[in-house]
C-alpha atoms as a PDB file:
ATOM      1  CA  UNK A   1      14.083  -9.465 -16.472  1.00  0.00           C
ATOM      2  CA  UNK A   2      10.139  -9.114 -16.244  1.00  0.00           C
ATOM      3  CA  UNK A   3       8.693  -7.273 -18.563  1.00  0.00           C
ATOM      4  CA  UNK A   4       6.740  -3.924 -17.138  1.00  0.00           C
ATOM      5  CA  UNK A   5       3.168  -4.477 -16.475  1.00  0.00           C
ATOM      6  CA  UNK A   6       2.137  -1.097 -17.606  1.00  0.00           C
ATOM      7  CA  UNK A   7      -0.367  -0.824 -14.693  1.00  0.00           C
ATOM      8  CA  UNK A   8       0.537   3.221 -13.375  1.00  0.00           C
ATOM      9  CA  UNK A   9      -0.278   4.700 -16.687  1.00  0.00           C
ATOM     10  CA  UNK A  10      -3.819   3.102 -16.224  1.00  0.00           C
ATOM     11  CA  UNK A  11      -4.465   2.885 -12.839  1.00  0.00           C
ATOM     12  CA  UNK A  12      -2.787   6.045 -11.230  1.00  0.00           C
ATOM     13  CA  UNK A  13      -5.844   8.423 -12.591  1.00  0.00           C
ATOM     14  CA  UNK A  14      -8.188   6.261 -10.825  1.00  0.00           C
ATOM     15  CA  UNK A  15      -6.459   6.386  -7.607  1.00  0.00           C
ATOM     16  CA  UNK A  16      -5.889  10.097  -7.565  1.00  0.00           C
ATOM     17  CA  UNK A  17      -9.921  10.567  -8.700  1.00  0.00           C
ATOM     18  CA  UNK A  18     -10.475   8.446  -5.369  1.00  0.00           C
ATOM     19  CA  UNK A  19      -7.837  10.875  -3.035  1.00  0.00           C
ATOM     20  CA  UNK A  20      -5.179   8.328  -3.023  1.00  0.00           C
ATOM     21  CA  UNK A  21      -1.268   9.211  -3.967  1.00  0.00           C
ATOM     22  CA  UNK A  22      -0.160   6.884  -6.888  1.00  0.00           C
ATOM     23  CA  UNK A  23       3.486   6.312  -7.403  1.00  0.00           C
ATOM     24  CA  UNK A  24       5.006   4.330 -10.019  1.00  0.00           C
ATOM     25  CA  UNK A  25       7.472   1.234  -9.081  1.00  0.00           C
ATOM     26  CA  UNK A  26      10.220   1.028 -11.010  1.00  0.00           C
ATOM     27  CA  UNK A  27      10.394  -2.582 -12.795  1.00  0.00           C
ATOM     28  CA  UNK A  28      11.921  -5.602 -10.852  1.00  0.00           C
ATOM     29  CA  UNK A  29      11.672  -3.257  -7.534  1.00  0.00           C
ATOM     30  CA  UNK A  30       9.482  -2.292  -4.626  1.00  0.00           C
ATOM     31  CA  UNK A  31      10.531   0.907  -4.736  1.00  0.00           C
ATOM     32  CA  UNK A  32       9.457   4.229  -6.562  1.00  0.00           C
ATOM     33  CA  UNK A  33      12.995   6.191  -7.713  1.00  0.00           C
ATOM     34  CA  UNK A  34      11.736   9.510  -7.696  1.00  0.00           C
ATOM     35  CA  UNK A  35      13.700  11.642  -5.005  1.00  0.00           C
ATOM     36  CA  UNK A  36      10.847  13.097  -2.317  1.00  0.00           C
ATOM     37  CA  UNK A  37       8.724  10.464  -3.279  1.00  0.00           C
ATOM     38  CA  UNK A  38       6.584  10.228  -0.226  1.00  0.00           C
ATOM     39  CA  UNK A  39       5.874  13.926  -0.325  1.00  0.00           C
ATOM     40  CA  UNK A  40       1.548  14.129  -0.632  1.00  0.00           C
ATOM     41  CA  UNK A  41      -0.405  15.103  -3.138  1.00  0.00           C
ATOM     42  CA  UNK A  42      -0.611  18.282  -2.731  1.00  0.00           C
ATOM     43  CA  UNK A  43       2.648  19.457  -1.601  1.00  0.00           C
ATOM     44  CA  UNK A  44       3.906  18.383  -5.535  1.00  0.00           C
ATOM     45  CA  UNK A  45       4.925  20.725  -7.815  1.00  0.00           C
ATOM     46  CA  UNK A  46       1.741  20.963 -10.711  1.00  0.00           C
ATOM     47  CA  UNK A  47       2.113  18.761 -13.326  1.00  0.00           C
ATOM     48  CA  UNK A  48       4.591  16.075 -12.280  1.00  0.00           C
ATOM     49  CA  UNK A  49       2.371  13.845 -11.483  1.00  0.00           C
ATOM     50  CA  UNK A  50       0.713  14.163 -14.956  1.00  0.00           C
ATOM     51  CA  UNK A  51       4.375  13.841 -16.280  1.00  0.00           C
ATOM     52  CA  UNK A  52       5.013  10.448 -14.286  1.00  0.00           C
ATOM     53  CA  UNK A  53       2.009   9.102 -16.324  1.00  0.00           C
ATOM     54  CA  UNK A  54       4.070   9.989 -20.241  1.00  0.00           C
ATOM     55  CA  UNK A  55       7.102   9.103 -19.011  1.00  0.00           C
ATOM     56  CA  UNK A  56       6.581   5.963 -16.228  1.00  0.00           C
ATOM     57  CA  UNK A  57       3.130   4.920 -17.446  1.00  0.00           C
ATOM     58  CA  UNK A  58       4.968   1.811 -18.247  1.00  0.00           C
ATOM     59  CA  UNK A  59       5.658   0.979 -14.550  1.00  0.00           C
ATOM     60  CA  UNK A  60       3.552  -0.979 -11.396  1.00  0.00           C
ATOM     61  CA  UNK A  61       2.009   0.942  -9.240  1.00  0.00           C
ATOM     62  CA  UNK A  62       2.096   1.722  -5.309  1.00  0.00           C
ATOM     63  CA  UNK A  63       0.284   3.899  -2.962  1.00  0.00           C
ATOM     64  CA  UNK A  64       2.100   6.623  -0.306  1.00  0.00           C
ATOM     65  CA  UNK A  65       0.252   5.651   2.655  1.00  0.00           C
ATOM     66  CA  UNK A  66      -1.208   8.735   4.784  1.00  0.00           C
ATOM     67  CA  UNK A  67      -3.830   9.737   2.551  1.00  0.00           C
ATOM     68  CA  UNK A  68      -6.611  11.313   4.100  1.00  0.00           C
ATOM     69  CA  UNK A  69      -9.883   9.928   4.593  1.00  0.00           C
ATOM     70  CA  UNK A  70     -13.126  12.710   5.180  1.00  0.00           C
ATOM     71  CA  UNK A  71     -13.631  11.124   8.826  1.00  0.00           C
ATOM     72  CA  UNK A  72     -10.329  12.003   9.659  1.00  0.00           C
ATOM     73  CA  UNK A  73      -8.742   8.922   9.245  1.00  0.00           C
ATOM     74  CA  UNK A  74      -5.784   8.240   7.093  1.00  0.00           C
ATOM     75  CA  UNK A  75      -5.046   5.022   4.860  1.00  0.00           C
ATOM     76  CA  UNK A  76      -2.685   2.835   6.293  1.00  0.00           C
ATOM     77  CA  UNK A  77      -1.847  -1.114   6.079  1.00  0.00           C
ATOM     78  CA  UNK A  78      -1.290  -3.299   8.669  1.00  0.00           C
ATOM     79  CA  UNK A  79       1.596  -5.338   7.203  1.00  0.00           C
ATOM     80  CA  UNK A  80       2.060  -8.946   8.250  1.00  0.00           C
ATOM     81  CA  UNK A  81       5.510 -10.685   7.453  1.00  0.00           C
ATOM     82  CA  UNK A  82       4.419 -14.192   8.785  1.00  0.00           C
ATOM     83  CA  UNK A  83       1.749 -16.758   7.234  1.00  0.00           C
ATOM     84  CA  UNK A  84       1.474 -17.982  11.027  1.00  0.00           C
ATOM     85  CA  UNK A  85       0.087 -14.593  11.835  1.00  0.00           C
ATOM     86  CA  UNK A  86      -2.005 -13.943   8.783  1.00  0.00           C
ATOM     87  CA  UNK A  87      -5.631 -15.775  10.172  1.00  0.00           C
ATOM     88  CA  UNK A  88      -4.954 -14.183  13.862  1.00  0.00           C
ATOM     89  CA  UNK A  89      -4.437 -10.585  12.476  1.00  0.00           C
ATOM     90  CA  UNK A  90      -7.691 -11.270   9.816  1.00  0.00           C
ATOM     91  CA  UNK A  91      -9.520 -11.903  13.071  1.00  0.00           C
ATOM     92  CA  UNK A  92      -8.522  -8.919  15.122  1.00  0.00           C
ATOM     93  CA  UNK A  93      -9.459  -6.424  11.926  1.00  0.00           C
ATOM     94  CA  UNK A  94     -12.399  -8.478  11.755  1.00  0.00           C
ATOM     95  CA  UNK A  95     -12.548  -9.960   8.465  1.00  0.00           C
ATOM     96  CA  UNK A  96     -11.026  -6.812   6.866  1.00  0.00           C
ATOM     97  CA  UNK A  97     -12.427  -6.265   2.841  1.00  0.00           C
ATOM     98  CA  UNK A  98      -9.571  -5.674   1.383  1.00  0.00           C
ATOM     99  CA  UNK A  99      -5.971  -6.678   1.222  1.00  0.00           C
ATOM    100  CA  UNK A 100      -2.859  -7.715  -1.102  1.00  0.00           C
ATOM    101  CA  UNK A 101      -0.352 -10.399  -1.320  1.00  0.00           C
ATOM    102  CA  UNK A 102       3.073 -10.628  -2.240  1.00  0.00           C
ATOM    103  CA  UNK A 103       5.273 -13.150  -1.695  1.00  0.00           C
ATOM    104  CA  UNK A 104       4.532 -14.002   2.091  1.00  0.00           C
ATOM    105  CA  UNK A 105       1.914 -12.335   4.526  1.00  0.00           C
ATOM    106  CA  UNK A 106      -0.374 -10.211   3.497  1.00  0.00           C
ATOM    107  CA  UNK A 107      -1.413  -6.470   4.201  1.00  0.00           C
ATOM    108  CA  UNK A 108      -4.475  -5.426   4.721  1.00  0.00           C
ATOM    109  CA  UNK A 109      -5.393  -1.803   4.277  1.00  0.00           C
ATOM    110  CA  UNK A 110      -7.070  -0.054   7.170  1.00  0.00           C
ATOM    111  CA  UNK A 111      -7.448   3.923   8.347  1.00  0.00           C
ATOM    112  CA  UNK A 112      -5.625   4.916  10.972  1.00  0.00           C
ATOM    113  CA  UNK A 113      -6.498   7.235  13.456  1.00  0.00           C
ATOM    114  CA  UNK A 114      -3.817   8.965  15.046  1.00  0.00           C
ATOM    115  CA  UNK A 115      -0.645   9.649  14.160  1.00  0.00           C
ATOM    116  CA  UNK A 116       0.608   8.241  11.359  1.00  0.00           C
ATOM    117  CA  UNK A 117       4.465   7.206  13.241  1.00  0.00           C
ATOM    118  CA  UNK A 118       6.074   3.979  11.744  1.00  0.00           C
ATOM    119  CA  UNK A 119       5.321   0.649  14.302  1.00  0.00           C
ATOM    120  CA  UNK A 120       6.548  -2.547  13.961  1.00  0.00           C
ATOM    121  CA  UNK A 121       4.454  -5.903  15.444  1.00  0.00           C
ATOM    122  CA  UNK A 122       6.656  -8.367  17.679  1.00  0.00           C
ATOM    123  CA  UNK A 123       5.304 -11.028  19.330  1.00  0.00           C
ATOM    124  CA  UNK A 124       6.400 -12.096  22.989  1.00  0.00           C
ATOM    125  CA  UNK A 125       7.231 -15.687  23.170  1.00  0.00           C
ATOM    126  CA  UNK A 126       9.151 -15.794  20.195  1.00  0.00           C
ATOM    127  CA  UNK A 127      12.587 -13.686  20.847  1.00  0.00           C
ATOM    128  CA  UNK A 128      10.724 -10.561  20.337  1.00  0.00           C
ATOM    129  CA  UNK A 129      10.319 -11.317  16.782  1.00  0.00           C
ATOM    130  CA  UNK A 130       9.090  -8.738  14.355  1.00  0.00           C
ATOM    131  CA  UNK A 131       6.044 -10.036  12.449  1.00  0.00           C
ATOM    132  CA  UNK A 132       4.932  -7.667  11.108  1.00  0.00           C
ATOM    133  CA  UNK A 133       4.553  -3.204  10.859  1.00  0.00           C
ATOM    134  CA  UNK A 134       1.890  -0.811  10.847  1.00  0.00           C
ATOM    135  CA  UNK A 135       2.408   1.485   7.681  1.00  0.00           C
ATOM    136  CA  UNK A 136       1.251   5.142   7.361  1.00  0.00           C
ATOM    137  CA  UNK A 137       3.153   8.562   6.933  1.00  0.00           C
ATOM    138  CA  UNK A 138       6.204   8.045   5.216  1.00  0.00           C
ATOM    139  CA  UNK A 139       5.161   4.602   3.840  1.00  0.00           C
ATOM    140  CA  UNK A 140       4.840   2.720   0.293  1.00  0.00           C
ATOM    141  CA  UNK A 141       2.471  -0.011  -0.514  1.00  0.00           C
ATOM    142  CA  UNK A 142       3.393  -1.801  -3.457  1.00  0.00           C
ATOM    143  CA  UNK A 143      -0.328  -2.413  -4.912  1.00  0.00           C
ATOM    144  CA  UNK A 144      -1.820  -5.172  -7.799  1.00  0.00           C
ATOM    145  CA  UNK A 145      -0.529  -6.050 -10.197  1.00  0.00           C
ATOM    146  CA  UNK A 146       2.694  -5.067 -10.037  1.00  0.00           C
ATOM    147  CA  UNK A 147       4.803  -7.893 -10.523  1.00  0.00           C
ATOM    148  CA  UNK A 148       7.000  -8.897  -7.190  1.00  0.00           C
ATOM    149  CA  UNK A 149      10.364  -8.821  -7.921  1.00  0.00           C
ATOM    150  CA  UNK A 150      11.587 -12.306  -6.021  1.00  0.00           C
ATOM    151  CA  UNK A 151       9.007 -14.416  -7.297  1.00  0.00           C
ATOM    152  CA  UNK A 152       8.371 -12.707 -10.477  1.00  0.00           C
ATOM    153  CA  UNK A 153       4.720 -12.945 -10.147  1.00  0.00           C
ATOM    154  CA  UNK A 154       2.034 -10.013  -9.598  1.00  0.00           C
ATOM    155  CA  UNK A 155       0.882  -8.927  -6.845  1.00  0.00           C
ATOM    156  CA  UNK A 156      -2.626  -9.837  -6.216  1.00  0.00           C
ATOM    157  CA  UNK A 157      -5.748  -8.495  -3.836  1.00  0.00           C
ATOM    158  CA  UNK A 158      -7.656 -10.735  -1.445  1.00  0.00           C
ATOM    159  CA  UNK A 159     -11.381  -9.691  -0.506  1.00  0.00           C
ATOM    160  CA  UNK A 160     -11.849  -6.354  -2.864  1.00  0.00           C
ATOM    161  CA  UNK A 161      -9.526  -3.852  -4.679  1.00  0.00           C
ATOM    162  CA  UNK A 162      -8.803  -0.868  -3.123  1.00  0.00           C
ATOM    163  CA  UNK A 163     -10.712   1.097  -5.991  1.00  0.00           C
ATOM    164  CA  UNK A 164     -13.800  -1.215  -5.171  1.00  0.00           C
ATOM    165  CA  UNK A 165     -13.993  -0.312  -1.632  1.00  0.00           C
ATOM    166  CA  UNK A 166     -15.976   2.435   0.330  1.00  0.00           C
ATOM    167  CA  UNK A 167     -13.542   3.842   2.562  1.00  0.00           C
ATOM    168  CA  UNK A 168     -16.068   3.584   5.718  1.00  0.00           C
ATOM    169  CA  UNK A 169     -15.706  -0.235   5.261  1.00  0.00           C
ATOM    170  CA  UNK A 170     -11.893  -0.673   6.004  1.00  0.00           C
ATOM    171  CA  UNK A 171     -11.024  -1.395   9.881  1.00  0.00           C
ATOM    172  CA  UNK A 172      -9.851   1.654  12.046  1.00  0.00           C
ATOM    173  CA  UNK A 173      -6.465   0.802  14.223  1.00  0.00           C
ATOM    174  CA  UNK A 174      -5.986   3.697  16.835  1.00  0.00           C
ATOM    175  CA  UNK A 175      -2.353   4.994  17.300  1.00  0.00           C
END
């Protein structure tokens, strides 16, 4: 069993300060346990997420995706699956600043304008395969360094950290 990385307890404050909605990942998961866990921010009842922080601080850390940006955008991640499709997707987002890696893939994080509705990525050629989603409303992004739970190794960010990153610089994807 991996040991927790105690990242939430340190890093959720910092996302919060920047408008984001922290979660904590339970250990050896992807997955926060809390029951209307992908409610926002604001709609939480005062002081639970202060009370995640004594009692989960422990835990990795991951992001509900649909926070909202001041242009009207929200945060969302374009989520490849493939390593074949990783270079062509960097190229479309044009060289996107920031991103994390799991296991396989990557996701980069972007803002979406639109509507924040769930949409996978299949490519034509290939049985319709699914390479790949578009996360938003709804949506968790495990974030660095969490550990992964298959290969037992954190999660790590490629180009900048989230917390490092003017929000104006991440690529817009309309829905």
């Amino acid at each position: 069993m991996t040991k927790p990385d105690h990242t939430f307890g340190e890093l959720a404050p910092l996302y919060r300060k920047a408008g984001f909605w922290p979660r904590p990942v339970r250990p050896d998961t992807k997955a926060c346990p809390f029951k209307k866990w992908n409610l926002p921010d604001p709609e939480r009842k005062l002081g639970e997420l202060d009370g995640w922080l004594e009692t989960h601080g422990h835990w990795g850390i991951g992001l509900v995706l649909g926070s909202p940006f001041p242009d009207g955008t929200k945060l969302a991640a374009v989520d490849i699956d493939h390593g074949a499709y990783v270079r062509v997707t960097q190229a479309l987002l044009r060289n996107p600043v920031c991103g994390r890696i799991g296991a396989k893939g990557i996701a980069y994080l972007v803002r979406l304008r639109g509507d924040g509705k769930y949409r996978g990525l299949k490519v034509k050629g290939e049985n319709g395969a699914k390479i790949g989603e578009i996360l938003c409303d709804n949506r968790f992004l495990v974030l660095p360094p969490t550990i992964h739970p298959d290969i037992r190794q954190p999660y790590r960010w490629v180009g900048r950290p989230l917390l490092e990153v003017d929000y104006r610089e991440l690529p817009i994807i309309e829905a």
